[in-house]
N, C-alpha and C. Protein backbone atom coordinates (compact mmCIF):
# COMPACT_ATOMS: atom_id res chain seq x y z
N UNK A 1 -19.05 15.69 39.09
CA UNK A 1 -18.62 14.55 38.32
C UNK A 1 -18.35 15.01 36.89
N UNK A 2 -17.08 15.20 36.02
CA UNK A 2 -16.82 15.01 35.21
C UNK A 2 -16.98 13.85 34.26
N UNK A 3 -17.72 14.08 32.81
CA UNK A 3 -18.06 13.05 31.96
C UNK A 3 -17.26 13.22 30.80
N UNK A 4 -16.80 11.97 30.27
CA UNK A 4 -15.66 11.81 29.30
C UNK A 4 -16.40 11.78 28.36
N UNK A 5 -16.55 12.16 26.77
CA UNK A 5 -17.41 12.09 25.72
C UNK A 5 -16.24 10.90 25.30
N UNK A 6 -17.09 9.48 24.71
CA UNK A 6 -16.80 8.73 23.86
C UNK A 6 -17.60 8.74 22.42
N UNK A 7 -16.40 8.91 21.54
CA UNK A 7 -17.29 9.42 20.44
C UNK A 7 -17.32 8.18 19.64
N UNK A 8 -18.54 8.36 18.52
CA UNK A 8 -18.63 6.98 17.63
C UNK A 8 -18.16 7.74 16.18
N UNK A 9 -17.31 6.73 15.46
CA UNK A 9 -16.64 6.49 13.82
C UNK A 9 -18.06 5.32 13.30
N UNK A 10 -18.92 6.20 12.18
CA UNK A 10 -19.59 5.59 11.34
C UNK A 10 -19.38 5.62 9.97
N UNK A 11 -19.09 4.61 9.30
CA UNK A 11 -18.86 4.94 7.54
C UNK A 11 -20.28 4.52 6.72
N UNK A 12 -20.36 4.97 6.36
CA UNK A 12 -21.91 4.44 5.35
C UNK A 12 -21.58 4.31 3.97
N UNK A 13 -21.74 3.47 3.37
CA UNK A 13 -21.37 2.93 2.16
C UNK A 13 -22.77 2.63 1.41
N UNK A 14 -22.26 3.63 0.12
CA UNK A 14 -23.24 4.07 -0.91
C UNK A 14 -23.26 4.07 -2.24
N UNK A 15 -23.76 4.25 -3.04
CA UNK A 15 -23.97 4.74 -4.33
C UNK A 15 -24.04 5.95 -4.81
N UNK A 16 -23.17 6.45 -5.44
CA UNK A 16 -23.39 7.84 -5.60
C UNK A 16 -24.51 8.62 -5.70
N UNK A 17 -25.30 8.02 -6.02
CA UNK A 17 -26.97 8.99 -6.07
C UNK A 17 -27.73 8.88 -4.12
N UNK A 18 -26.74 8.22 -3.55
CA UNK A 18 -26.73 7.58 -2.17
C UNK A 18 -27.90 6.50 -1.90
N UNK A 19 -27.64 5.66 -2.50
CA UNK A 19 -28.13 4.45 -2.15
C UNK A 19 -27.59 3.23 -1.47
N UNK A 20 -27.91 2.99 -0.41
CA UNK A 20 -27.20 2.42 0.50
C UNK A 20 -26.58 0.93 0.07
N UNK A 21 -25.37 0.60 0.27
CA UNK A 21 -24.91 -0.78 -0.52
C UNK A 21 -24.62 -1.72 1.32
N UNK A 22 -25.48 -2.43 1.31
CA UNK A 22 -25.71 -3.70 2.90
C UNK A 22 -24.63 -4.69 2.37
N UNK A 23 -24.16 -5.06 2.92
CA UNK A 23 -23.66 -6.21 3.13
C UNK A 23 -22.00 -6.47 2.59
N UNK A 24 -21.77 -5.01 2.89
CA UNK A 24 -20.05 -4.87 2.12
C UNK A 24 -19.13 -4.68 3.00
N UNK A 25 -17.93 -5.63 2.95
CA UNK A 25 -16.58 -5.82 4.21
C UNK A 25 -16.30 -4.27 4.44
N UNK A 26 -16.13 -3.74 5.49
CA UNK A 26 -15.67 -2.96 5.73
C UNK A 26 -13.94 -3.16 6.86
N UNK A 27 -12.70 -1.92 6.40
CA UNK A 27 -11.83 -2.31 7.35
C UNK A 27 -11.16 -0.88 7.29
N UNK A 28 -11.27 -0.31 8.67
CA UNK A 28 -10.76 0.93 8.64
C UNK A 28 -9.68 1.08 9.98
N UNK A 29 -8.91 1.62 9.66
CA UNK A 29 -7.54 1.32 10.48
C UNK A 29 -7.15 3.34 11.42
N UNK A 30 -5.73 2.87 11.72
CA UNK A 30 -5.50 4.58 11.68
C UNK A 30 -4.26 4.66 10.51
N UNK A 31 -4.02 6.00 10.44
CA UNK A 31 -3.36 6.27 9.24
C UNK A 31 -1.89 7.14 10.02
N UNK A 32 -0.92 6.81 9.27
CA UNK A 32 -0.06 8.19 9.56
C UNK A 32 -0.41 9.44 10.13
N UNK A 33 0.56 9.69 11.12
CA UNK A 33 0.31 10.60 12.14
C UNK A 33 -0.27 10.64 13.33
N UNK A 34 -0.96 9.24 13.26
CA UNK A 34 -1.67 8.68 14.47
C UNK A 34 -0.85 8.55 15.83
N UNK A 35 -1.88 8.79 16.77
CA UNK A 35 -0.83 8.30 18.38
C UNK A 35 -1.26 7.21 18.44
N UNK A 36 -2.11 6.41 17.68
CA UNK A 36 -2.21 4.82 17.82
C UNK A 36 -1.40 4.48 17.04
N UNK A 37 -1.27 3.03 17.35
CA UNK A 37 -0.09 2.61 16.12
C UNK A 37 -0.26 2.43 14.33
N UNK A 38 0.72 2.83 14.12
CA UNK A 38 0.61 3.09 12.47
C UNK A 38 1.79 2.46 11.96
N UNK A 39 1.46 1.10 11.68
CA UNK A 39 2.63 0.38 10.93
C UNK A 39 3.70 0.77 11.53
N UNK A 40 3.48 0.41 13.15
CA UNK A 40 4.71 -0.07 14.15
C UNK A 40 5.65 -1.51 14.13
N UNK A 41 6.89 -1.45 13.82
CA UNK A 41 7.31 -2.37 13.49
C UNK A 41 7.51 -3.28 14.89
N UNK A 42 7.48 -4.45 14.69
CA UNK A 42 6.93 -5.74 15.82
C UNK A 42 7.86 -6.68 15.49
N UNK A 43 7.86 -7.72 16.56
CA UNK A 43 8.50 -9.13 16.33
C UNK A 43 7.41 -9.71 16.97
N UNK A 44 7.43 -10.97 16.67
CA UNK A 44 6.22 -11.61 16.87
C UNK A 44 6.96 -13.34 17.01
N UNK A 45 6.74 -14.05 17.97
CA UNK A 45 6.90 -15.37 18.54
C UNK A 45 5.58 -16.44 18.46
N UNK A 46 5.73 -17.36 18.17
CA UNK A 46 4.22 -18.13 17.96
C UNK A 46 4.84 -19.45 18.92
N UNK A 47 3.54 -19.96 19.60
CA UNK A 47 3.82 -21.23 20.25
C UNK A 47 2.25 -21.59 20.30
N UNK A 48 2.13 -22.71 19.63
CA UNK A 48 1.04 -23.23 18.97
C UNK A 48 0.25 -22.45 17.78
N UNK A 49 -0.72 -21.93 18.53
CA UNK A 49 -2.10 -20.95 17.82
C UNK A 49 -1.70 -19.71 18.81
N UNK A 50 -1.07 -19.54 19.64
CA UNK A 50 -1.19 -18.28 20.10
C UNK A 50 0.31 -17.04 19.47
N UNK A 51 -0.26 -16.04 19.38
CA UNK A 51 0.92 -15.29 18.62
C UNK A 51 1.70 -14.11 19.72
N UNK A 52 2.61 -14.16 20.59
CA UNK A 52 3.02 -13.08 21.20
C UNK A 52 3.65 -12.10 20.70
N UNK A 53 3.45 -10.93 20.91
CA UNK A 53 3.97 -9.99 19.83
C UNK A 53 4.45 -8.55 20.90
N UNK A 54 5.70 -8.67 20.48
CA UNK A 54 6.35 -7.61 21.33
C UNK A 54 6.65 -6.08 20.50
N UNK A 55 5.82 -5.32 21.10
CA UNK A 55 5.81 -4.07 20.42
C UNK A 55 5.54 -2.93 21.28
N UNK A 56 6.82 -2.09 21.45
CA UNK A 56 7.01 -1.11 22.73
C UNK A 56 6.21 -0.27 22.48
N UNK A 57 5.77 0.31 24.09
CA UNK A 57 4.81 1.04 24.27
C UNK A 57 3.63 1.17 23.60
N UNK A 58 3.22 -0.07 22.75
CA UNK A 58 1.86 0.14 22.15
C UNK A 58 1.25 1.33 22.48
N UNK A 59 0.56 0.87 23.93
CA UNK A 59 -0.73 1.63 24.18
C UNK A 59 -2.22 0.96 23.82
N UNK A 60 -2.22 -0.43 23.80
CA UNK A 60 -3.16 -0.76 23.27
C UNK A 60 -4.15 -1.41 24.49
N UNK A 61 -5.27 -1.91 24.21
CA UNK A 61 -5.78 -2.57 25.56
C UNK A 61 -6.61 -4.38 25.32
N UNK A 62 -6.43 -5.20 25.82
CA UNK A 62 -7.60 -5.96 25.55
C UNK A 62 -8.71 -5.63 24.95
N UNK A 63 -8.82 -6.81 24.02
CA UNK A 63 -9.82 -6.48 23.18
C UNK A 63 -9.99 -5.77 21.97
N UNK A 64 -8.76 -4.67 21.30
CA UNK A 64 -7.96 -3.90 20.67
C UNK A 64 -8.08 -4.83 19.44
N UNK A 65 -8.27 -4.61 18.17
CA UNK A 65 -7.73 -5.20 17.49
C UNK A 65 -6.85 -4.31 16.23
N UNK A 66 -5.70 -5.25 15.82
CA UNK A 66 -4.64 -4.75 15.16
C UNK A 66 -4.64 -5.52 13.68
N UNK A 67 -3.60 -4.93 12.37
CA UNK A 67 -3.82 -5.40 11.21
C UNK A 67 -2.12 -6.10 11.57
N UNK A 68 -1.73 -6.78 11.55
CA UNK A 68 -0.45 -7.47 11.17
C UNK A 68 -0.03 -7.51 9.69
N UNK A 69 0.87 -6.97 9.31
CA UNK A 69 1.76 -7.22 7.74
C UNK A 69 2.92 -7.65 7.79
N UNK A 70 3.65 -7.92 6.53
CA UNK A 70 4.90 -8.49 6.68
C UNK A 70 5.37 -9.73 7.39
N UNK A 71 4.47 -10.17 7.65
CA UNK A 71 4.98 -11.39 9.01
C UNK A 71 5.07 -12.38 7.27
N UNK A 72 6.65 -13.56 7.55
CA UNK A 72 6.62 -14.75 6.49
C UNK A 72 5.80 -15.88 6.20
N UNK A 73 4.71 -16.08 7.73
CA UNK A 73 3.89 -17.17 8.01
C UNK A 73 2.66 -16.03 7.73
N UNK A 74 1.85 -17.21 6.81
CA UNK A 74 0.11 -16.77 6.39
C UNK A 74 -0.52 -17.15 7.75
N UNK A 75 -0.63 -17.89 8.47
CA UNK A 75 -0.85 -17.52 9.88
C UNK A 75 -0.74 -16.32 10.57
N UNK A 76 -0.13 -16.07 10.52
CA UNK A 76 0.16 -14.44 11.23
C UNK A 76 -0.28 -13.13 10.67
N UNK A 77 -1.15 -13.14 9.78
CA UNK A 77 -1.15 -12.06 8.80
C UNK A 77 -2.88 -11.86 8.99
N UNK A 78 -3.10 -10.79 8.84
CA UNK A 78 -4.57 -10.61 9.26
C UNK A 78 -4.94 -9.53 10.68
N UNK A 79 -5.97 -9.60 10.80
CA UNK A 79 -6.64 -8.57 12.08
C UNK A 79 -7.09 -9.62 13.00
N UNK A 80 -6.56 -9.45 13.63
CA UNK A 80 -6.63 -10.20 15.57
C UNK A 80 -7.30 -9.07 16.27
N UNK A 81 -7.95 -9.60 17.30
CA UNK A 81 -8.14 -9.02 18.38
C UNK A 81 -7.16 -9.43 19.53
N UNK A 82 -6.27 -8.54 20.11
CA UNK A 82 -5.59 -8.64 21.44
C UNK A 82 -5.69 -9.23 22.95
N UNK A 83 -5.10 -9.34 23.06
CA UNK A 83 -5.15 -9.73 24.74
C UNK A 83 -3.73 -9.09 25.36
N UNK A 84 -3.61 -7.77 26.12
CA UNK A 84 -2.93 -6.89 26.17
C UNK A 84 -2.12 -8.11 27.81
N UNK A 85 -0.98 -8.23 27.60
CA UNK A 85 -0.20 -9.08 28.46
C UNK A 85 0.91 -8.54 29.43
N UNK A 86 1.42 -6.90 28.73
CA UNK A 86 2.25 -5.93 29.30
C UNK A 86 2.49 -4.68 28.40
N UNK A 87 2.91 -3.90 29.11
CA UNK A 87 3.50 -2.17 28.03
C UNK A 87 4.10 -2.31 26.87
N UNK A 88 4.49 -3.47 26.99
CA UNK A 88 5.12 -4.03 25.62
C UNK A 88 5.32 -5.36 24.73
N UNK A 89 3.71 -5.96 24.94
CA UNK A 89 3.48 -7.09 24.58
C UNK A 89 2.03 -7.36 24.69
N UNK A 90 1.75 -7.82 23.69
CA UNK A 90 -0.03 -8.64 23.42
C UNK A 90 0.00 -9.54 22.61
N UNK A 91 -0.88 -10.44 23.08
CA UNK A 91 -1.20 -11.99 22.82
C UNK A 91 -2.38 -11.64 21.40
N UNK A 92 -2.42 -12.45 20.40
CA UNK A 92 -3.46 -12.93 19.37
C UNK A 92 -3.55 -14.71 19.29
N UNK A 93 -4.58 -15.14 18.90
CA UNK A 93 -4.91 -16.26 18.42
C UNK A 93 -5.05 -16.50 16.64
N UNK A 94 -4.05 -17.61 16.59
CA UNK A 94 -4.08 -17.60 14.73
C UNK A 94 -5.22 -19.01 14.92
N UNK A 95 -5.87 -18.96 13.93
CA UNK A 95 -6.92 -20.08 13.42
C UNK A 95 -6.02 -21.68 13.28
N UNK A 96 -4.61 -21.33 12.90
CA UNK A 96 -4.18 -22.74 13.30
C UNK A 96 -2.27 -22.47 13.41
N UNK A 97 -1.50 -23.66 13.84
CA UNK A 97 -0.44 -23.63 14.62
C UNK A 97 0.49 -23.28 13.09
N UNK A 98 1.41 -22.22 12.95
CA UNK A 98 2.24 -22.31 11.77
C UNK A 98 2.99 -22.96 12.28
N UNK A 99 4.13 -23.75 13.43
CA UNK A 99 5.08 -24.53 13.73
C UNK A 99 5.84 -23.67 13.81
N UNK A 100 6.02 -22.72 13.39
CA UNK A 100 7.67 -21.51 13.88
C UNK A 100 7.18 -20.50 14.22
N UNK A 101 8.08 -19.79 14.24
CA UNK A 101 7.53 -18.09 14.54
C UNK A 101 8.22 -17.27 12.92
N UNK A 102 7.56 -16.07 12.83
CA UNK A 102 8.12 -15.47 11.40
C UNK A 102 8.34 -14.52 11.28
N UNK A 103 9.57 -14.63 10.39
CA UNK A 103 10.32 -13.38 10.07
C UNK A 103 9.75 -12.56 9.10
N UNK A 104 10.71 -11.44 8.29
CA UNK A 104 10.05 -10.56 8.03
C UNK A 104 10.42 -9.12 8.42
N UNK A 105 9.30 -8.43 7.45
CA UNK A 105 9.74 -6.75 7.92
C UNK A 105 8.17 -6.86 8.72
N UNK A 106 8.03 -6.94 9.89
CA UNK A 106 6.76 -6.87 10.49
C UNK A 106 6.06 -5.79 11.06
N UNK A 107 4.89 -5.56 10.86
CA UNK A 107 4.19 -4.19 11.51
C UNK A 107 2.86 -4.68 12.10
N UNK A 108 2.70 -3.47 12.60
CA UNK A 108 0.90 -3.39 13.31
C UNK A 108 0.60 -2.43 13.58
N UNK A 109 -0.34 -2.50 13.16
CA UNK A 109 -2.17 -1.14 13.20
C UNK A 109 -2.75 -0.75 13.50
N UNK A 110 -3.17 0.20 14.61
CA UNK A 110 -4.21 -0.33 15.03
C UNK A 110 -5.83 0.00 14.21
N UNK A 111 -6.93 -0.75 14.42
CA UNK A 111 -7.86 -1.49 13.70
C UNK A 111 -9.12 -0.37 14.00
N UNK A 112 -10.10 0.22 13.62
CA UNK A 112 -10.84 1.07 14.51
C UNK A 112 -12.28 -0.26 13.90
N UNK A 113 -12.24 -0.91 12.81
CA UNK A 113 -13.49 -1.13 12.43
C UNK A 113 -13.29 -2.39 11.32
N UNK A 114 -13.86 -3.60 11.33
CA UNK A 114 -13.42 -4.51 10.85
C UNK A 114 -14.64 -5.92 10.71
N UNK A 115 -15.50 -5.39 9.34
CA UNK A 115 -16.91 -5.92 9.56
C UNK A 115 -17.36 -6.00 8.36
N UNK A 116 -18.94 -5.91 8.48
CA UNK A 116 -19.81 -5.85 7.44
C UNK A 116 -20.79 -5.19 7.59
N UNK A 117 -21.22 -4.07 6.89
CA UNK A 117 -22.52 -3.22 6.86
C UNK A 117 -23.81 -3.74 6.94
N UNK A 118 -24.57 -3.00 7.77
CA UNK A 118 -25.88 -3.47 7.71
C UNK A 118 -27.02 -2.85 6.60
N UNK A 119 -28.25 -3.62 7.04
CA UNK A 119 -28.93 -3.21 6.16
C UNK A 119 -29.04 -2.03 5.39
N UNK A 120 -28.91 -1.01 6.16
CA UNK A 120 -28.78 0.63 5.64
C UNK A 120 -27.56 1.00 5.13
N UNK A 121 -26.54 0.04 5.05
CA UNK A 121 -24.84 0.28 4.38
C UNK A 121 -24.30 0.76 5.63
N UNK A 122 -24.53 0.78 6.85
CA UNK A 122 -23.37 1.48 7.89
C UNK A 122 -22.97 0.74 8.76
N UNK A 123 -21.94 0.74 9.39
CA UNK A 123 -21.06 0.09 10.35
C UNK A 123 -20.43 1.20 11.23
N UNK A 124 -20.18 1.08 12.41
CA UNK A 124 -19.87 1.87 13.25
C UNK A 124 -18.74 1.22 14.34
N UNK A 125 -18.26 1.94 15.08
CA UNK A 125 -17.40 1.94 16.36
C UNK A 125 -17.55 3.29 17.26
N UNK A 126 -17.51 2.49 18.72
CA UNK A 126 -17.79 4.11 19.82
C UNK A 126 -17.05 3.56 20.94
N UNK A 127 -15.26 4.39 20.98
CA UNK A 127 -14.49 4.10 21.74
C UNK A 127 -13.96 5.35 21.67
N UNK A 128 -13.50 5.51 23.43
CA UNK A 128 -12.55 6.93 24.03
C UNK A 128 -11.09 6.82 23.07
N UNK A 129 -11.23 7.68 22.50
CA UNK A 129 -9.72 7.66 22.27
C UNK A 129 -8.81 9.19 22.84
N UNK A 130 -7.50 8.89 23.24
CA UNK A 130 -6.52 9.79 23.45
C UNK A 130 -6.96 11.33 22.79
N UNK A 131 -6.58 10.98 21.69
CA UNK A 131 -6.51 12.43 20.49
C UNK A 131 -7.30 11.88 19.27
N UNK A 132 -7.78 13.10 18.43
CA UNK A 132 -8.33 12.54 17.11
C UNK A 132 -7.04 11.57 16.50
N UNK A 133 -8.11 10.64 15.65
CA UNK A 133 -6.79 10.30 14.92
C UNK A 133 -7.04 9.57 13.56
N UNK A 134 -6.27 10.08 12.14
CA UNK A 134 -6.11 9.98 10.93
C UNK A 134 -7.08 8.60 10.89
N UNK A 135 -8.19 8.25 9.85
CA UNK A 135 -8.21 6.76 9.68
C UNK A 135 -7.81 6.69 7.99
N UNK A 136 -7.54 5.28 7.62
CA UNK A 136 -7.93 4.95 6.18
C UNK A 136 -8.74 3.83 6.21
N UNK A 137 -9.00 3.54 4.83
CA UNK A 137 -10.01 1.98 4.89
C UNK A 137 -10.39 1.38 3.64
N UNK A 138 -10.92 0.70 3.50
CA UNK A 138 -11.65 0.86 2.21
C UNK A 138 -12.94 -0.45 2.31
N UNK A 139 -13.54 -0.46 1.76
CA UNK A 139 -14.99 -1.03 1.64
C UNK A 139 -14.77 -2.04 0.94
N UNK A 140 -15.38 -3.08 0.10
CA UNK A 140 -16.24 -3.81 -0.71
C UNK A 140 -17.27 -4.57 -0.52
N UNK A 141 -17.62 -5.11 -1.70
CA UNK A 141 -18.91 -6.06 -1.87
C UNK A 141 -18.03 -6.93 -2.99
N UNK A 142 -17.75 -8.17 -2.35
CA UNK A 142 -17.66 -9.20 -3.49
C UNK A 142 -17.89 -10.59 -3.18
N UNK A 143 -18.87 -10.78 -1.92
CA UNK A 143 -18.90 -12.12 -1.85
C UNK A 143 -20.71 -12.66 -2.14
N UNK A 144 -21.35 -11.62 -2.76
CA UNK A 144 -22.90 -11.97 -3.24
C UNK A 144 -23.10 -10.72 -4.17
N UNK A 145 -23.78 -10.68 -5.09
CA UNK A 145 -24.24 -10.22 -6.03
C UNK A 145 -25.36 -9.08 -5.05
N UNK A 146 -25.62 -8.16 -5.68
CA UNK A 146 -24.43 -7.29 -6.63
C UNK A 146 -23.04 -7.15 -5.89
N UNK A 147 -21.82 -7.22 -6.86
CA UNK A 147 -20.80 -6.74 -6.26
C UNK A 147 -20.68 -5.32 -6.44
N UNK A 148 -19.53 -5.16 -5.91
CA UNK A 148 -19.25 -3.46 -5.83
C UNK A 148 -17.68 -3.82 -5.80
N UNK A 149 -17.03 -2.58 -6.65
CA UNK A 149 -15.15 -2.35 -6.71
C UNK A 149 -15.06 -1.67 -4.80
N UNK A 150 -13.70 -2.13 -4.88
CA UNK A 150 -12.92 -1.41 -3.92
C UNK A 150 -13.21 0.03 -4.02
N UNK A 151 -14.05 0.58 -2.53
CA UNK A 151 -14.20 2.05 -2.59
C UNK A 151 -13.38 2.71 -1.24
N UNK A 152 -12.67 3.52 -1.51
CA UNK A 152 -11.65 4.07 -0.38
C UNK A 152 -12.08 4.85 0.77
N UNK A 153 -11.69 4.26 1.88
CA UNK A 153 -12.00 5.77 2.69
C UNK A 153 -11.07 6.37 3.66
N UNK A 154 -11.19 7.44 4.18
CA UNK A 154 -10.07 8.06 4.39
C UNK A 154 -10.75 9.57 5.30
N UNK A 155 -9.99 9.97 5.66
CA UNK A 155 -11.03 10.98 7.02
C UNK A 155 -10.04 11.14 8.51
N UNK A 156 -11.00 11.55 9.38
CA UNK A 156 -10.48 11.47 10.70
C UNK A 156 -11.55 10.97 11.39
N UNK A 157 -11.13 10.42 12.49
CA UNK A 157 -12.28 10.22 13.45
C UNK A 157 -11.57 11.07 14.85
N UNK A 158 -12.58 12.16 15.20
CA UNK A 158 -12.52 13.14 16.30
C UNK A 158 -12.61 12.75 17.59
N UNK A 159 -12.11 12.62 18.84
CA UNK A 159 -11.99 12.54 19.80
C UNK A 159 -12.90 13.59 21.03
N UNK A 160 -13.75 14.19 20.26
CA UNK A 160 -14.30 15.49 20.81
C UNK A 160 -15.66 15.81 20.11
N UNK A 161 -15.76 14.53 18.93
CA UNK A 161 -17.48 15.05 18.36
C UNK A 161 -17.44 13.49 17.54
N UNK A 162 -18.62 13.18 17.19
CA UNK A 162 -18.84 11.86 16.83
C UNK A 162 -18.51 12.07 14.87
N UNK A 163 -18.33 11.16 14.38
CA UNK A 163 -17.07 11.54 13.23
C UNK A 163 -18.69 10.12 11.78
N UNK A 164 -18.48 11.04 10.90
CA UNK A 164 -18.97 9.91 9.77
C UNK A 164 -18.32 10.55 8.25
N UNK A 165 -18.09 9.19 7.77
CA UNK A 165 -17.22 8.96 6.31
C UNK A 165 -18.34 8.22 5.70
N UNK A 166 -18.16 8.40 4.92
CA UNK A 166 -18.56 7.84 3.63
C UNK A 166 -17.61 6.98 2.32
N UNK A 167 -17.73 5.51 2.20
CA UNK A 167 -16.96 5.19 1.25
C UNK A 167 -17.54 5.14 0.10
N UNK A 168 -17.76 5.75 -1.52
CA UNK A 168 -18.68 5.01 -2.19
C UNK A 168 -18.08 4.34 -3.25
N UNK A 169 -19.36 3.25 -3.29
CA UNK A 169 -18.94 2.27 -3.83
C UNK A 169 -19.51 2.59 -5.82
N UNK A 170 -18.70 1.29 -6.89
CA UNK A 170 -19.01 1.39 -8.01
C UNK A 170 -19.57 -0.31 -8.67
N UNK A 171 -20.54 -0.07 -8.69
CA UNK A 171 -21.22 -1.77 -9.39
C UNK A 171 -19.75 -2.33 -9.90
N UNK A 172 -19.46 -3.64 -9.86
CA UNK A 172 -17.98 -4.65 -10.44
C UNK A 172 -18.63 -5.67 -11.02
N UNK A 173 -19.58 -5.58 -12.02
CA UNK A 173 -20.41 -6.54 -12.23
C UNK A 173 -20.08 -7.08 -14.00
């Protein structure tokens, strides 16, 4: 029996003297060069709250979630999780009905991590992927005291060994 290693992407978000900063958004995507999608350009159809979005050969699966840009409706804009419908089409749910569908220069992402740190500052993901692949991201803290500035991150996550970044953060106080 052959065993597939699924590796885990952890970022830990700190203080430079490394003190762990809890409770800061984290959103880390893939980056250029990726075999996941990297600001693949999409069209996208809405009928009610649900968003169909036709984008060849994704590669993506249920449950997947993607960053949408460019779309003209604030409905449509944001990180969904998928519902994979065919090779070249997946379903999202918007929080409410924009009435049209929207134009635009439209893209999508795919999403590796899209949260909030825990107590110790880390957040994680542990999914098979294809090939390593490029991430970016970036961190904050701004919805409770202490805040923290936008801290960047940027790295790879390995397909063949379990992968950790570090974003650190700077008091915004």
């Amino acid at each position: 029996v052959e065993s597939t290693f699924i590796p885990t992407l952890t970022i830990t978000t700190q203080l430079v003297d490394g003190t762990p900063v809890s409770g800061a958004q984290v959103l880390v995507t893939t980056n250029t060069g990726a075999t996941l999608p990297y600001q693949a350009s999409v069209t996208i159809s809405n009928s009610g709250t649900t968003a169909t979005v036709t984008h060849n050969s994704h590669g993506l699966s249920t449950g997947d979630k993607v960053l949408i840009k460019g779309a003209s409706l604030t409905e449509n804009l944001g990180v969904f999780t998928i519902i994979k419908t065919g090779t070249n089409t997946y379903t999202y749910t918007m929080g409410s009905s924009p009435g049209s569908s929207p134009t635009g220069t439209i893209v999508s992402t795919y999403v590796f991590i899209y949260g909030t740190t825990d107590g110790s500052g880390l957040i994680s993901v542990t999914q098979e992927l294809p090939a390593s692949q490029p991430i970016k991201g970036w961190a904050r803290k701004a919805t409770t005291a202490p805040y923290y500035k936008t801290g960047p991150i940027s790295g790879a996550m390995s397909n063949s060994a379990d992968s950790a970044v570090s974003a650190l953060m700077i008091p915004d106080e």
